[in-house]
Protein backbone atom coordinates (compact mmCIF):
# COMPACT_ATOMS: atom_id res chain seq x y z
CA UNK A 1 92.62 59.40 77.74
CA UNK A 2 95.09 59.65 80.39
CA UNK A 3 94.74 61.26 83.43
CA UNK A 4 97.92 63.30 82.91
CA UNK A 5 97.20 64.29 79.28
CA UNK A 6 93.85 65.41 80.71
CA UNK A 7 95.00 67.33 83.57
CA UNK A 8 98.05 69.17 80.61
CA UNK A 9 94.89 69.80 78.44
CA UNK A 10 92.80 71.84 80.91
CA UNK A 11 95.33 73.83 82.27
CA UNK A 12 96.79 74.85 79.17
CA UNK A 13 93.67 75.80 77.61
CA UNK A 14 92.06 77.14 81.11
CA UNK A 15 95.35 79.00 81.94
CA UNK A 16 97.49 79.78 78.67
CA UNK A 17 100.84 79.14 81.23
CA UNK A 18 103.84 80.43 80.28
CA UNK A 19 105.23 76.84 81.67
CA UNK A 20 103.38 73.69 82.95
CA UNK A 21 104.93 70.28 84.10
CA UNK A 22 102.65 67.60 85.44
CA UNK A 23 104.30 64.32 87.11
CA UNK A 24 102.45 61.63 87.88
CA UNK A 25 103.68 60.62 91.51
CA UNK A 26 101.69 57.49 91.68
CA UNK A 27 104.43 55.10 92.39
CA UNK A 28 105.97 56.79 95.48
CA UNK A 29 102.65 56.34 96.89
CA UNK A 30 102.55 52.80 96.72
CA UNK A 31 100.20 51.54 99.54
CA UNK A 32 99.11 55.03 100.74
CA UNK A 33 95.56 55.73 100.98
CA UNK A 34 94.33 56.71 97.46
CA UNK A 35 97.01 54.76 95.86
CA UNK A 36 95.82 52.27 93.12
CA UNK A 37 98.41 49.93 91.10
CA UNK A 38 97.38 51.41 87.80
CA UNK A 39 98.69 54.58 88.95
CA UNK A 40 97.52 58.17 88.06
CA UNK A 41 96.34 59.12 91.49
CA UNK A 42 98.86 61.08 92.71
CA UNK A 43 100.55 64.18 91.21
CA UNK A 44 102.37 67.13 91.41
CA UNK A 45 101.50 69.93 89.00
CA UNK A 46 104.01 72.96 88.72
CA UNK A 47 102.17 76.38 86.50
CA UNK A 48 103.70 79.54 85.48
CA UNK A 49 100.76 81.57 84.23
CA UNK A 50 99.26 85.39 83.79
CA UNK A 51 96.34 84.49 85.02
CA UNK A 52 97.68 84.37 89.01
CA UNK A 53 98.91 87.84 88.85
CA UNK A 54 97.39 89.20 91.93
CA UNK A 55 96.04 86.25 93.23
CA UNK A 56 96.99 84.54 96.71
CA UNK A 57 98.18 81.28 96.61
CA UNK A 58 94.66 80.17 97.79
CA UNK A 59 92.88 81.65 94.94
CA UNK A 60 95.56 80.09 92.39
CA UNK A 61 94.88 76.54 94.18
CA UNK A 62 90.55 77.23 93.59
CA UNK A 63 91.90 78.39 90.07
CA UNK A 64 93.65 75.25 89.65
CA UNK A 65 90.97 72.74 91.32
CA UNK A 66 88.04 74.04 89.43
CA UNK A 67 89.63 73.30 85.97
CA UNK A 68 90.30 70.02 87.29
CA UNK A 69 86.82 69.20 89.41
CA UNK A 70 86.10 66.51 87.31
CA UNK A 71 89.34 64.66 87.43
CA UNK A 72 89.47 65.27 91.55
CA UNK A 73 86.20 63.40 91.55
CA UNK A 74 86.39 60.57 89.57
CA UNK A 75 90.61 58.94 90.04
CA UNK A 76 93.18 61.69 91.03
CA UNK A 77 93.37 61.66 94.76
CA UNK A 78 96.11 64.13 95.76
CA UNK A 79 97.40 66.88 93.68
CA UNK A 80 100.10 69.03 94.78
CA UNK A 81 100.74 72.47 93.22
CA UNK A 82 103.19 74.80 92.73
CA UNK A 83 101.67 78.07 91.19
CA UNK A 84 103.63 81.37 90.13
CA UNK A 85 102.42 84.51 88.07
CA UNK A 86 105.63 85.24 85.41
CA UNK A 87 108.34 86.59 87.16
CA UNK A 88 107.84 85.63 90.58
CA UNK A 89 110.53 83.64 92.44
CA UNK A 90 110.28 80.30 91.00
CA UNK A 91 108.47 81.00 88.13
């Protein structure tokens, strides 16, 4: 299974968001540390979800990086995040 299906599974079913896009950055990374040419290393994950009301950002990151431990370990080597509770600027 794909890295990005993966990563769209466990944070929809660890964090029921309201909205979730996950793009695999991969390519603009080409040569970077991390980087491999089959891609899926590097993404950027944007979540809208209940679950971060009242949370600081750095408790919605742990939130985030704990649903997605195993993927962290094993290919995905950077993962950016944008996280918002509904209604928040951004969300």
């Amino acid at each position: 299974m794909e890295y990005a299906t993966r990563i769209r599974e466990k944070l929809t079913a660890g964090l029921a968001p309201d909205r979730l896009e996950v793009v695999d950055d991969s390519a603009r990374h080409a040569g970077h540390a991390g980087a491999d040419a089959a891609g899926e290393t590097h993404f950027h994950v944007t979540v809208v979800s209940a679950a971060f009301t009242g949370k600081s950002r750095v408790e919605r990151q742990r939130m985030v990086y704990g649903l997605l431990a195993d993927e962290l370990r094993e290919r995905v080597h950077a993962l950016g995040l944008t996280t918002h509770a509904p209604g928040e600027a951004g969300a």
